[in-house]
PDB file of N, CA and C in Angstrom:
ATOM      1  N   UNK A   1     123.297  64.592 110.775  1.00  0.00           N
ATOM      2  CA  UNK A   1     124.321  65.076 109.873  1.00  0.00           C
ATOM      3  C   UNK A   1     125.387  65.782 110.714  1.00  0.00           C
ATOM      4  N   UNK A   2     126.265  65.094 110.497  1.00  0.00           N
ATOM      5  CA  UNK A   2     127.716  66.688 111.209  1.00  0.00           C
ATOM      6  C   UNK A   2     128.176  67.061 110.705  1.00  0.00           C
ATOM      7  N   UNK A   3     128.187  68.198 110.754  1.00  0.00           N
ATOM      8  CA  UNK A   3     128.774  69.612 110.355  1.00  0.00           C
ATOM      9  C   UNK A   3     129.912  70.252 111.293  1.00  0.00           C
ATOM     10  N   UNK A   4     131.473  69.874 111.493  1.00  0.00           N
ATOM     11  CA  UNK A   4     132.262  70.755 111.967  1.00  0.00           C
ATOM     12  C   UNK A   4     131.938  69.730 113.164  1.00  0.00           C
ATOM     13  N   UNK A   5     132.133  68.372 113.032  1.00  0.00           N
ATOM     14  CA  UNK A   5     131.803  67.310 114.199  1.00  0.00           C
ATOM     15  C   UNK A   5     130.504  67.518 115.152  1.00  0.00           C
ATOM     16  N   UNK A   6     129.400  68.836 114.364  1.00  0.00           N
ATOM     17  CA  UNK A   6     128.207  68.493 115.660  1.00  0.00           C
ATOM     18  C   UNK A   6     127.676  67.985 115.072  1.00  0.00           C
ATOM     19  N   UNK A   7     126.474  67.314 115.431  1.00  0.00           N
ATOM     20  CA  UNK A   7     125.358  66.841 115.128  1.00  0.00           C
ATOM     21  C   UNK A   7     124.365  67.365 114.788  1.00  0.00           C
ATOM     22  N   UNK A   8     123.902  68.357 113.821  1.00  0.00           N
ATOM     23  CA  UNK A   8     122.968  68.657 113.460  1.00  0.00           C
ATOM     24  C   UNK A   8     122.023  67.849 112.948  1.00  0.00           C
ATOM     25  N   UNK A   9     120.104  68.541 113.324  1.00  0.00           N
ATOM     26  CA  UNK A   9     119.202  67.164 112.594  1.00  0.00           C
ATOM     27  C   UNK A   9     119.318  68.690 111.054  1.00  0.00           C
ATOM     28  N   UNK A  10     118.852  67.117 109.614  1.00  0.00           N
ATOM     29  CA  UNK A  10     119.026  68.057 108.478  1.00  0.00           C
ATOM     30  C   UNK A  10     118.152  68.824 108.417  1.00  0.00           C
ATOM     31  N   UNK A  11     116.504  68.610 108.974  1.00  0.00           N
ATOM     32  CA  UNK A  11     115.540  69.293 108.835  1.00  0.00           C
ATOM     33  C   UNK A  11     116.148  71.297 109.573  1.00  0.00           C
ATOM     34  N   UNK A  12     116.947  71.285 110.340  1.00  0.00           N
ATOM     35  CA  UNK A  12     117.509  72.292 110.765  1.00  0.00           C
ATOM     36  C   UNK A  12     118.298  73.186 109.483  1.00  0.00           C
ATOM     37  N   UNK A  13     118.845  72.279 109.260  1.00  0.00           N
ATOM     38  CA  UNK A  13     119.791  72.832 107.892  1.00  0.00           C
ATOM     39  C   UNK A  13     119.042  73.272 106.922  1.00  0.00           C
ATOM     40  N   UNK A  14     118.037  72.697 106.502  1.00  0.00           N
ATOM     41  CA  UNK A  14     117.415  73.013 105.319  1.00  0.00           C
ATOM     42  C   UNK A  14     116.438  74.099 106.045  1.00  0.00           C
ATOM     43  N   UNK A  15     115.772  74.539 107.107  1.00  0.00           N
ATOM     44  CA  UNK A  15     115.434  75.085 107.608  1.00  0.00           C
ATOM     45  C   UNK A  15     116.134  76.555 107.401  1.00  0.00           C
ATOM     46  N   UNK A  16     117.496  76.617 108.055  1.00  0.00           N
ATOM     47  CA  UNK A  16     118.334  77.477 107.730  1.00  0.00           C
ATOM     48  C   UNK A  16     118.566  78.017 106.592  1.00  0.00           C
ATOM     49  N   UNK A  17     118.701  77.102 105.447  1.00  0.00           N
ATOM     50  CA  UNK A  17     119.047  77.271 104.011  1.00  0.00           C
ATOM     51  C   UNK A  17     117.493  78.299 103.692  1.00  0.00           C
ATOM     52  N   UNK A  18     116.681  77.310 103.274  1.00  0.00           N
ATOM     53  CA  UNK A  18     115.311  78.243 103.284  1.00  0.00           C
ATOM     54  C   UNK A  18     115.273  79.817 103.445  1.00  0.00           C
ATOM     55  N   UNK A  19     115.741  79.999 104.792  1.00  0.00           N
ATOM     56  CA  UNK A  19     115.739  81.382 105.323  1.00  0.00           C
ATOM     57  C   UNK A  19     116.358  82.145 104.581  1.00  0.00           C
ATOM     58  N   UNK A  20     118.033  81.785 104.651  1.00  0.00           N
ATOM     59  CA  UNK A  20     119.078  82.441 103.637  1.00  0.00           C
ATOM     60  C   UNK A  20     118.084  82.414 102.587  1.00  0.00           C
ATOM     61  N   UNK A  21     117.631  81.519 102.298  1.00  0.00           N
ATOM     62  CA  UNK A  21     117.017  81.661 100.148  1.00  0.00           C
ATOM     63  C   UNK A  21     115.974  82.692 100.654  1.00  0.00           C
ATOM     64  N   UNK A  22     114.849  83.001 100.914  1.00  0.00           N
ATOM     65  CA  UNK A  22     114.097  84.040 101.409  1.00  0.00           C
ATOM     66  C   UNK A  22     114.833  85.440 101.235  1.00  0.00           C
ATOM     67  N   UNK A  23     115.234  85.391 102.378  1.00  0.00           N
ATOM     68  CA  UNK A  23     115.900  86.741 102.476  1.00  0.00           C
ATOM     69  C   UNK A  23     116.839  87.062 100.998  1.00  0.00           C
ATOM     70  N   UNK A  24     117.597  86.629 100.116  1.00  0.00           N
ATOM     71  CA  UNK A  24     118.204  86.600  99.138  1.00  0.00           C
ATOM     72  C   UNK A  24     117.078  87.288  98.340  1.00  0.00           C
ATOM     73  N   UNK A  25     116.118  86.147  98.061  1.00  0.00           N
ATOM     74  CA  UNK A  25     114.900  87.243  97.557  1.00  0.00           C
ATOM     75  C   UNK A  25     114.211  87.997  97.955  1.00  0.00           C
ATOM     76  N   UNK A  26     114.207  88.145  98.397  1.00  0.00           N
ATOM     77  CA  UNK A  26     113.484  89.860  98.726  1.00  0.00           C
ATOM     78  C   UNK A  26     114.604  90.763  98.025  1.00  0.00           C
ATOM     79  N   UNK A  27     115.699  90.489  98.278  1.00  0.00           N
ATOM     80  CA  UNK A  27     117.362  91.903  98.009  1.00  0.00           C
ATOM     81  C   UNK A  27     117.044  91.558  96.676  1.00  0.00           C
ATOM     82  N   UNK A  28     117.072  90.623  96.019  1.00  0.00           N
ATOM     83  CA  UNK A  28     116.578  90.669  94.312  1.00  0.00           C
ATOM     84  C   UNK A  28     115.461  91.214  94.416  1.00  0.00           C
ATOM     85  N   UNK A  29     113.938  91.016  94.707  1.00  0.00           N
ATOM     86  CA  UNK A  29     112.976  91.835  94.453  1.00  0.00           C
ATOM     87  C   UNK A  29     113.499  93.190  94.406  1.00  0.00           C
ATOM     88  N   UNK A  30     114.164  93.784  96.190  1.00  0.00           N
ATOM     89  CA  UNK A  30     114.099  95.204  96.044  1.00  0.00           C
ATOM     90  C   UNK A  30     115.320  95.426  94.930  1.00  0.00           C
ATOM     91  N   UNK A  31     116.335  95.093  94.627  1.00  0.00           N
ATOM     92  CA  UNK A  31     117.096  95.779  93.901  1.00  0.00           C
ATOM     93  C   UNK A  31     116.252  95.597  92.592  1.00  0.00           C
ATOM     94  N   UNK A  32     115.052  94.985  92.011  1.00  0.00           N
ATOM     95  CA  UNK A  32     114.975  94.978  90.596  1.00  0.00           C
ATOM     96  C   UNK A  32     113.865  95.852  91.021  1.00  0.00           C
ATOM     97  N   UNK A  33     113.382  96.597  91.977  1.00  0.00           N
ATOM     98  CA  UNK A  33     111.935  97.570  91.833  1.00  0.00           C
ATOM     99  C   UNK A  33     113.232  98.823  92.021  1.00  0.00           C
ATOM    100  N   UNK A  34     114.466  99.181  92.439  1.00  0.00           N
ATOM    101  CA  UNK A  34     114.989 100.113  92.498  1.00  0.00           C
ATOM    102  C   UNK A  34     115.448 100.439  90.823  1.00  0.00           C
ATOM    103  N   UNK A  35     115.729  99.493  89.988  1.00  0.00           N
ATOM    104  CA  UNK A  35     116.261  99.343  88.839  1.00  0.00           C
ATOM    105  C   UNK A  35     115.180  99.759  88.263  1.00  0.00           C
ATOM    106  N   UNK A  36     113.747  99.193  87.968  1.00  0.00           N
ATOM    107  CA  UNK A  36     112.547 100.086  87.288  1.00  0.00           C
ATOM    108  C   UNK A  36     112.888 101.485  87.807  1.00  0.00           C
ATOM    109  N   UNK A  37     112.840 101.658  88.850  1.00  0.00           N
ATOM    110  CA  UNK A  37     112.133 103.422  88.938  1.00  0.00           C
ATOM    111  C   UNK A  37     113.586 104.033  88.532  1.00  0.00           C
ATOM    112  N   UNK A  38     114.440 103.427  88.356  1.00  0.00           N
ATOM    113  CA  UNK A  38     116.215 104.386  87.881  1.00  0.00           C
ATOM    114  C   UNK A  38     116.149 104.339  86.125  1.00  0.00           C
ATOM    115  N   UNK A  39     115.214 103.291  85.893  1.00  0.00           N
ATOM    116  CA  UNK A  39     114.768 103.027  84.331  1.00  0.00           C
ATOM    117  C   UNK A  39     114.003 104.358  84.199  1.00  0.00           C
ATOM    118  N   UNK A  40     113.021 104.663  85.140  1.00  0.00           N
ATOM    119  CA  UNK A  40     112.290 105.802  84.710  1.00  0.00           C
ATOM    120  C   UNK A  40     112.676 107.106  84.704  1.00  0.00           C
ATOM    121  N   UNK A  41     113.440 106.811  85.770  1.00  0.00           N
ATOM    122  CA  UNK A  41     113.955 108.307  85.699  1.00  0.00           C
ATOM    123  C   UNK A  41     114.852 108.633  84.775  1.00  0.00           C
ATOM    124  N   UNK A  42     115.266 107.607  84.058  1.00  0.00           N
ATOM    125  CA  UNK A  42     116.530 107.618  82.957  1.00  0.00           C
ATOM    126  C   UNK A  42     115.616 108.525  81.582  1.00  0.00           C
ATOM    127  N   UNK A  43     114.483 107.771  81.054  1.00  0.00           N
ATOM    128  CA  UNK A  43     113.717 107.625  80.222  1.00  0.00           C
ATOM    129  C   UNK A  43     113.726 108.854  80.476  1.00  0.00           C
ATOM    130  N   UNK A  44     112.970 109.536  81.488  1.00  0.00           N
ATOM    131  CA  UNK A  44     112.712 111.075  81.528  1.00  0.00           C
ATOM    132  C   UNK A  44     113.363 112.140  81.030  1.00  0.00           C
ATOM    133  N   UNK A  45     114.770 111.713  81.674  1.00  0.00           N
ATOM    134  CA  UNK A  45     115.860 112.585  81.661  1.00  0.00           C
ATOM    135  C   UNK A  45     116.433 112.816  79.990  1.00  0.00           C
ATOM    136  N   UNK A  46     116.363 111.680  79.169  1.00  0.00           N
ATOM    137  CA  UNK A  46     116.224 111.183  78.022  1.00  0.00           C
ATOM    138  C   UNK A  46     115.056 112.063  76.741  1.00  0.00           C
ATOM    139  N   UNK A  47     114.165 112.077  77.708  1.00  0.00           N
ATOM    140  CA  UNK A  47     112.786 113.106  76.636  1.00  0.00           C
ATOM    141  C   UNK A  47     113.090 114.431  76.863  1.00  0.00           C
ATOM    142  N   UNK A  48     113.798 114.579  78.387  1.00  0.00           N
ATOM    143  CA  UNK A  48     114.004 116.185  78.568  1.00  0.00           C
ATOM    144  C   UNK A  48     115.416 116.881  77.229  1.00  0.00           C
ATOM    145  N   UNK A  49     116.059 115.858  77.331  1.00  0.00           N
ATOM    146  CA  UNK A  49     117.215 116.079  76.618  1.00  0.00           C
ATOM    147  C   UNK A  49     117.074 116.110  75.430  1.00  0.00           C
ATOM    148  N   UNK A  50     116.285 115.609  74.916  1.00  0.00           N
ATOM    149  CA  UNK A  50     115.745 115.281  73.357  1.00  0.00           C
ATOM    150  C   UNK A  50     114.794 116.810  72.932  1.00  0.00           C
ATOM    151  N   UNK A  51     114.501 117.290  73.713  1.00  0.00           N
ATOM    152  CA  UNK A  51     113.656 118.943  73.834  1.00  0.00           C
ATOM    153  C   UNK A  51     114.464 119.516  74.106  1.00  0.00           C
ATOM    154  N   UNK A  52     115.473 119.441  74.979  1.00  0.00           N
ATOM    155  CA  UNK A  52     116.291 120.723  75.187  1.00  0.00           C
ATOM    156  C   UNK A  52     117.399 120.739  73.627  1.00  0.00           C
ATOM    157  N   UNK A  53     117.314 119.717  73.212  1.00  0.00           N
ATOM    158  CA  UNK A  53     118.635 119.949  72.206  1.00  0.00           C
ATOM    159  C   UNK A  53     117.948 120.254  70.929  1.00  0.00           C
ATOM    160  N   UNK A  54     116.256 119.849  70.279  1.00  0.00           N
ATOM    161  CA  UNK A  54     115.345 120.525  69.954  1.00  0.00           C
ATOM    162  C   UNK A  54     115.335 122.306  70.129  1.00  0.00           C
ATOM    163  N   UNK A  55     115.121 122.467  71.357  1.00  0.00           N
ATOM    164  CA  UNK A  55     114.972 123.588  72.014  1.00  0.00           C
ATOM    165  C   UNK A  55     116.280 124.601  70.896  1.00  0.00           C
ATOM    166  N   UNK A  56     117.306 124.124  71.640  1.00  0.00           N
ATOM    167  CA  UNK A  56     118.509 124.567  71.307  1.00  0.00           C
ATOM    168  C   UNK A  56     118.952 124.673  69.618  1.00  0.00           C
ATOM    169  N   UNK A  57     118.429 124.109  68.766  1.00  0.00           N
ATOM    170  CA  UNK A  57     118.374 123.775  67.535  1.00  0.00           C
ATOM    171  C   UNK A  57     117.129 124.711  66.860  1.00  0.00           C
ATOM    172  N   UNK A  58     116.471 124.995  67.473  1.00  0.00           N
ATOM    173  CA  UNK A  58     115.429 126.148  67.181  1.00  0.00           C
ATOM    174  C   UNK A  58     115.961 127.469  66.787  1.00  0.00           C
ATOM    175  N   UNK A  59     116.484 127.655  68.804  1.00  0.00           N
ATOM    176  CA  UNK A  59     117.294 129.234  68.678  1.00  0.00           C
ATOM    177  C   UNK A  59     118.388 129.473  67.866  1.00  0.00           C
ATOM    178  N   UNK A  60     118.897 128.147  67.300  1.00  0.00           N
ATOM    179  CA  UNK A  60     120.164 128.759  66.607  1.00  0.00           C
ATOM    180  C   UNK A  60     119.601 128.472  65.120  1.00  0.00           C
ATOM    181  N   UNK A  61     118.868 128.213  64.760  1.00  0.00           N
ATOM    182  CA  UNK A  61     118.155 128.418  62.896  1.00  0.00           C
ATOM    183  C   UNK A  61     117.411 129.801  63.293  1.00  0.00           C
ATOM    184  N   UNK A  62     116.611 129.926  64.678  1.00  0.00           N
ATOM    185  CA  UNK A  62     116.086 131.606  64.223  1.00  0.00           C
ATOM    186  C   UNK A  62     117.635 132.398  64.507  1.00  0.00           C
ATOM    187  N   UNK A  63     118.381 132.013  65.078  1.00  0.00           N
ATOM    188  CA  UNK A  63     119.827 133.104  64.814  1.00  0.00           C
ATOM    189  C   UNK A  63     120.102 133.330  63.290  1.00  0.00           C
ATOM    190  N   UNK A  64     120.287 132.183  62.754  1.00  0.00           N
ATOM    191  CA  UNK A  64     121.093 132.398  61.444  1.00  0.00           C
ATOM    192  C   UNK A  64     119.718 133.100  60.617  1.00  0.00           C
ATOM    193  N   UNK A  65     118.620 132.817  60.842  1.00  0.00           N
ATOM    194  CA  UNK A  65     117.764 133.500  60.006  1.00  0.00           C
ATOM    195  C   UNK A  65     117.944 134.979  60.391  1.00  0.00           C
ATOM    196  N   UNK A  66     118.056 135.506  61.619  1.00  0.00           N
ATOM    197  CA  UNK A  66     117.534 136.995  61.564  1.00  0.00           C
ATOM    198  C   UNK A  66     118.993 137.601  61.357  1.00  0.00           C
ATOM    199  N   UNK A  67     120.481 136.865  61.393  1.00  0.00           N
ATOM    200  CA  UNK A  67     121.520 137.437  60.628  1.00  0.00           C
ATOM    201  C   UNK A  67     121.571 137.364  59.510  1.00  0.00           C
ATOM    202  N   UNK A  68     121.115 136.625  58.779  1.00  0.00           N
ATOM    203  CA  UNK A  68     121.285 136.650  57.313  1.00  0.00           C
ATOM    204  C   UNK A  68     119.850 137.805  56.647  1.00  0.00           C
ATOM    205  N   UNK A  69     118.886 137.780  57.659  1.00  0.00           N
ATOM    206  CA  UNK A  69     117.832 138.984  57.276  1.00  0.00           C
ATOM    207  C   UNK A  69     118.939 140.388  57.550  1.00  0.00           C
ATOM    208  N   UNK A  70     119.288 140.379  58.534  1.00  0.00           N
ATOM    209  CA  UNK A  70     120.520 141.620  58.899  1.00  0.00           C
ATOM    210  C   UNK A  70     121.788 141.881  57.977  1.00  0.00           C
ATOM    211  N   UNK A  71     122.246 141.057  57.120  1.00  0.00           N
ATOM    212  CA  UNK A  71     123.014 140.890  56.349  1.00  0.00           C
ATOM    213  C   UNK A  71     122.524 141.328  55.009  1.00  0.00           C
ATOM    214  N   UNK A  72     121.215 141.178  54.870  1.00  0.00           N
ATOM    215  CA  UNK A  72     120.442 141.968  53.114  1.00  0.00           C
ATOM    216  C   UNK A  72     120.414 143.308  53.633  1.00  0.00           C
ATOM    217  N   UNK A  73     120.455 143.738  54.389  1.00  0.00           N
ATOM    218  CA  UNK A  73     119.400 145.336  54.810  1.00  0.00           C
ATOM    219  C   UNK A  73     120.775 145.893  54.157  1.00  0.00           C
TER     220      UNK A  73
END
């Protein structure tokens, strides 16, 4: 086969190709195991936030309760 007028044999080429395809996957493997654990940490960040605004929704019903108890006296 020539390629750029050399003579390459194809078993070389496809040889080559192979490699490129290899290596391609692996960078998909690792970028989709980096994408799970950024999934998890999302999720987390997600339950923390869901308690803190809980959290936050607490202290301000016991506010209005102990002003409006302060407000009868």
């Amino acid at each position: 086969m020539l390629v750029f007028g050399i003579d390459i044999p194809l078993v070389e080429i496809i040889f080559a190709l192979a490699i490129i395809l290899v290596i391609l996957m692996i960078e998909a493997i690792v970028i989709i195991a980096m994408m799970a654990a950024q999934l998890q940490k999302t999720k987390k960040i997600d339950e923390l936030t869901l308690k803190l605004s809980d959290t936050i929704l607490a202290i301000k019903k016991a506010e209005i309760e102990e002003l409006d108890r302060l407000k009868k006296k």
